[in-house]
Protein backbone atom coordinates (compact mmCIF):
# COMPACT_ATOMS: atom_id res chain seq x y z
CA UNK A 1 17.87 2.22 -89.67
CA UNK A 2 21.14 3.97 -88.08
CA UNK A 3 18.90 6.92 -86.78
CA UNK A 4 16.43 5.08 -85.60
CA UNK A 5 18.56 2.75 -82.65
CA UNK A 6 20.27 6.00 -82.14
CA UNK A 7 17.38 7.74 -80.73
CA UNK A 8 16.24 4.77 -78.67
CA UNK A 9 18.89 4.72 -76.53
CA UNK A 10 18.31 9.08 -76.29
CA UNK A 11 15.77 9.61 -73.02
CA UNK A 12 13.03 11.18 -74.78
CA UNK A 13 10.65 14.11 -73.36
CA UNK A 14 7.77 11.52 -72.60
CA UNK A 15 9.96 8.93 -70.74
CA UNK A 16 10.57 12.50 -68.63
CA UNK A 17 6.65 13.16 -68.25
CA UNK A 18 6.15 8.94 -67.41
CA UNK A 19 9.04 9.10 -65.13
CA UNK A 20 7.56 12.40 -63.24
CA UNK A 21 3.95 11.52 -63.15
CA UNK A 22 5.77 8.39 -61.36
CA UNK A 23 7.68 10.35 -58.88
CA UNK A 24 4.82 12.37 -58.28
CA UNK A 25 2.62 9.29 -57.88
CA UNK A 26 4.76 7.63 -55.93
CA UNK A 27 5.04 10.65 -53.47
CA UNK A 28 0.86 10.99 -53.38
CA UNK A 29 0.70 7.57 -52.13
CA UNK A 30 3.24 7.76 -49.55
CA UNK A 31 0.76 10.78 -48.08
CA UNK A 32 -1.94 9.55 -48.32
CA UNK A 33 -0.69 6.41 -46.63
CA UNK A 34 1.35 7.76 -43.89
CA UNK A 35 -1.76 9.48 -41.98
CA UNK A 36 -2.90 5.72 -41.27
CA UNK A 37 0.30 4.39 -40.15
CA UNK A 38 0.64 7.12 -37.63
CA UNK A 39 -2.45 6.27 -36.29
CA UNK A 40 -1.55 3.42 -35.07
CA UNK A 41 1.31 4.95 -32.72
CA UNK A 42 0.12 5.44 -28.93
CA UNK A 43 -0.88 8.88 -28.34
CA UNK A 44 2.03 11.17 -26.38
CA UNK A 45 -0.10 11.47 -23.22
CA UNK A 46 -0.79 8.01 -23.21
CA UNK A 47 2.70 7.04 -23.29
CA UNK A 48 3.23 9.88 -20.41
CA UNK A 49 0.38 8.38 -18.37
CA UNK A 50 2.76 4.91 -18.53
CA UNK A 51 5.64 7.08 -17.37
CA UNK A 52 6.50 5.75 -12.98
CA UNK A 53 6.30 8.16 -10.46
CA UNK A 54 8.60 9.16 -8.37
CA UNK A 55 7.64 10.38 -4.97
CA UNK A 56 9.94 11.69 -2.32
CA UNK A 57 9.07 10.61 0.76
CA UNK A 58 11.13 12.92 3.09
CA UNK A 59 8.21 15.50 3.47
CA UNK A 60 5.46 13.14 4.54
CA UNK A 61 5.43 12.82 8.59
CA UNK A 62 4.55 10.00 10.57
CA UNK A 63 0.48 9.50 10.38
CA UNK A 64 0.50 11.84 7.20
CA UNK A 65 -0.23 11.03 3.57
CA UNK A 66 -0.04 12.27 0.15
CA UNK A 67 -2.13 11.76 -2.95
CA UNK A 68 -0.37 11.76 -6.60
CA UNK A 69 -1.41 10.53 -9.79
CA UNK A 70 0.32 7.57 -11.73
CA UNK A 71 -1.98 6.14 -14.85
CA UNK A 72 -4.83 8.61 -14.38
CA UNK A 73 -5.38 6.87 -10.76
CA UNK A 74 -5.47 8.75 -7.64
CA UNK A 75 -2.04 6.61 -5.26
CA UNK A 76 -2.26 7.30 -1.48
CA UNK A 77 1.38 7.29 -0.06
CA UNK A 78 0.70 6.57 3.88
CA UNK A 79 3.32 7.29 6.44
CA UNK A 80 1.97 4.81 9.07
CA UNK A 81 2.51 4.89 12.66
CA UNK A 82 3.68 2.46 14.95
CA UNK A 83 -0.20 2.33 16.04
CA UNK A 84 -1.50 1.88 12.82
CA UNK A 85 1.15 -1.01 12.17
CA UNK A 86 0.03 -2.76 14.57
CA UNK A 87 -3.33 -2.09 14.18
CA UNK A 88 -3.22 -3.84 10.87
CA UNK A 89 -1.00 -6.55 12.27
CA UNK A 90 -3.35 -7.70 15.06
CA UNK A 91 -6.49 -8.51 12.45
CA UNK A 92 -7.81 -11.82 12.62
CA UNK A 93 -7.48 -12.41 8.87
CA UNK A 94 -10.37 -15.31 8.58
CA UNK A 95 -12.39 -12.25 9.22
CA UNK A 96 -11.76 -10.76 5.56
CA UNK A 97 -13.57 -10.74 3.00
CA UNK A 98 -10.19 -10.46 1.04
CA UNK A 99 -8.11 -12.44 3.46
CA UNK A 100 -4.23 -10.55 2.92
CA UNK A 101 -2.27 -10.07 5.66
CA UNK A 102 -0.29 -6.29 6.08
CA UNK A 103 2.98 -7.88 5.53
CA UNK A 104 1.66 -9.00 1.82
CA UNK A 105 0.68 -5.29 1.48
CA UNK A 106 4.12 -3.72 2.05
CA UNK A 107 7.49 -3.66 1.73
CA UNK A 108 9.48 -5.80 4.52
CA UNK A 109 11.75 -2.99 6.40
CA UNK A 110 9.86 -0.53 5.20
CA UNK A 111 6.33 -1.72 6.54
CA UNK A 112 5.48 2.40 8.05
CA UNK A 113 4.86 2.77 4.22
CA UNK A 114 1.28 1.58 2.51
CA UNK A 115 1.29 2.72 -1.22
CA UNK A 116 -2.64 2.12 -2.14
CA UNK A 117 -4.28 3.13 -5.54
CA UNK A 118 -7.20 5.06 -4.04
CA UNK A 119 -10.38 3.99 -5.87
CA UNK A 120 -12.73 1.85 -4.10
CA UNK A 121 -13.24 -1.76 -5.32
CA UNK A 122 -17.23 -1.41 -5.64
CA UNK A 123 -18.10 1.26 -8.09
CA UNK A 124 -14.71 3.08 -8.37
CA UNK A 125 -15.42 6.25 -6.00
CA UNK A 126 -12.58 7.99 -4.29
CA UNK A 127 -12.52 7.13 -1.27
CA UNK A 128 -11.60 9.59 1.97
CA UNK A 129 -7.96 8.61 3.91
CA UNK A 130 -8.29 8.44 7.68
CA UNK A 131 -11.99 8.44 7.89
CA UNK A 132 -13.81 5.47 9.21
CA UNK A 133 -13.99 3.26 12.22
CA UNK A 134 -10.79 1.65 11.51
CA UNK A 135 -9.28 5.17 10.96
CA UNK A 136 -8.38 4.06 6.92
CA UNK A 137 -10.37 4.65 4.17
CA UNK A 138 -14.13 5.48 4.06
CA UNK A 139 -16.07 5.39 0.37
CA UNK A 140 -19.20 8.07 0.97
CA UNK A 141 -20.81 6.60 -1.78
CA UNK A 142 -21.93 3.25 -0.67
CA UNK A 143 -20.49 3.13 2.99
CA UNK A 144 -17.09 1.05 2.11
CA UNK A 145 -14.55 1.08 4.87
CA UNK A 146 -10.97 -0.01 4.78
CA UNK A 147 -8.51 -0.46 7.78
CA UNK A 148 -5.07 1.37 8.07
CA UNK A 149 -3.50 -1.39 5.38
CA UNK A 150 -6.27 -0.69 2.81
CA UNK A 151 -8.28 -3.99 3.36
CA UNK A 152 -12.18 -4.33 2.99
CA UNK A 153 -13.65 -4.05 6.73
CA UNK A 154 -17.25 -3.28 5.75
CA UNK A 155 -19.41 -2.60 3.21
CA UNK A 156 -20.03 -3.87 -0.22
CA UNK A 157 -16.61 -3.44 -1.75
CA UNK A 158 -15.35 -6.71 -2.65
CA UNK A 159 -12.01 -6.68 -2.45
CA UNK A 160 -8.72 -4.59 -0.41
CA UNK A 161 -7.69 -1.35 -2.07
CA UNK A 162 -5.23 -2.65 -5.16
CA UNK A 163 -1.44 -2.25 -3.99
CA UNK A 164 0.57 -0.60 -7.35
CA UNK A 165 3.97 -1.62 -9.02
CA UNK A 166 6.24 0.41 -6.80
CA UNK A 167 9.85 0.10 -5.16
CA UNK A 168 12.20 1.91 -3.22
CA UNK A 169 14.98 4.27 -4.78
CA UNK A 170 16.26 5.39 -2.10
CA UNK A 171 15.33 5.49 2.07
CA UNK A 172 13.60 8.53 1.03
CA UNK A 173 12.34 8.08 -2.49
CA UNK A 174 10.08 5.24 -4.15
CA UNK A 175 9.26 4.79 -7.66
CA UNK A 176 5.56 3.97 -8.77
CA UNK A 177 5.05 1.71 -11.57
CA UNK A 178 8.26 0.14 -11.59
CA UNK A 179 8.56 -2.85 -9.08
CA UNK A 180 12.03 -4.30 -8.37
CA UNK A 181 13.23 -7.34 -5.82
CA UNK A 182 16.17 -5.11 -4.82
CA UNK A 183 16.52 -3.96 -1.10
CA UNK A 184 16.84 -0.52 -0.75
CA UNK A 185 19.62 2.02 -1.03
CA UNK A 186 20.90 4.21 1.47
C-alpha cells in the first residue's frame, strides 16, 4: 500500500496530456471568442469622424467662406460683412417659417462669423453659398433659399440650416464639435 500513495502524489503523464488539452482548450476559446468582442468596438474612422475641427480663420476675408468637413457633413464657415449683418438683423422674424433671430445663430462679439452645416433641411442636397435672392444659400434641387444667417426664406425646406457644436479658440481659430460658454482668447 506504501507504493501506491507514493505515486499519487507523483504528476503522472496523463494529468500532463489533461492539463495540456486544457491549456490548449482554454486558448481555442479565447480565439474564437475575441473576434466577437472586437466587434463591438467603434470602427477607427468612425471614431475619427467624431474627432472637432479646427479651422483657422485668419485666411478667410470679409464676404468669403470656406467649406470643411466635420462628421461626414459639408460646415460653411462665413466671414460676413457688415451688410450681410445687418441684412440678417433687419428680418421681420414673424415672417419665418423657422422664426430664429441672427443673434441665436452666432456667437455674441463675434457675430461677422455664421458656422452652418451645409445640407438643406428638405431632402439633404448641398446647397450653393451666396446664390439666391437673399445672397445666402440656394438648394438647386427643389428651389430652397436661405438668407445670409442660414434661415429658410423660400421654398419647401422646413427649417434654417442646423448651426454645429463649435467655439472659439482663439480670435483667429474656432473648434467644430466642441461647444464651450467661455469668451474668447486673445
Amino acid at each position: 500500500m506504501a507504493t501506491t500513495s507514493e505515486n499519487a502524489a507523483e504528476p503522472t503523464r496523463r494529468d500532463f496530456i489533461y492539463i495540456a488539452t486544457g491549456a490548449v482548450g482554454a486558448v481555442g476559446v479565447a480565439s474564437a471568442v475575441w473576434p466577437f468582442i472586437d466587434q463591438m468596438q467603434p470602427d477607427k474612422a468612425t471614431i475619427a469622424a467624431g474627432v472637432p475641427v479646427e479651422v483657422d480663420l485668419a485666411p478667410i476675408p470679409e464676404g468669403g467662406n470656406v467649406k470643411v468637413f466635420w462628421r461626414g457633413k459639408p460646415i460653411y464657415v462665413r466671414h460676413r460683412t457688415k451688410e450681410e449683418i445687418a441684412a440678417a438683423d433687419n428680418v421681420d422674424i414673424s415672417s419665418l417659417r423657422d422664426p430664429q433671430t441672427d443673434a441665436e445663430r452666432v456667437k455674441k462679439g463675434d457675430e461677422q462669423w455664421l458656422i452652418v452645416i451645409g445640407i438643406c433641411t428638405h431632402l439633404g442636397c448641398i446647397p450653393l453659398i451666396n446664390e439666391g435672392p437673399y445672397h445666402g444659400w440656394f438648394c438647386p434641387c427643389h428651389g430652397s433659399v436661405y438668407d445670409t444667417s442660414g434661415r429658410i426664406r423660400q421654398g419647401p425646406a422646413p427649417l434654417n440650416l442646423a448651426v454645429p457644436p463649435y467655439s472659439f479658440e482663439s480670435a483667429s481659430k474656432i473648434i467644430i464639435g466642441a461647444e464651450s460658454d467661455s469668451t474668447p482668447k486673445a
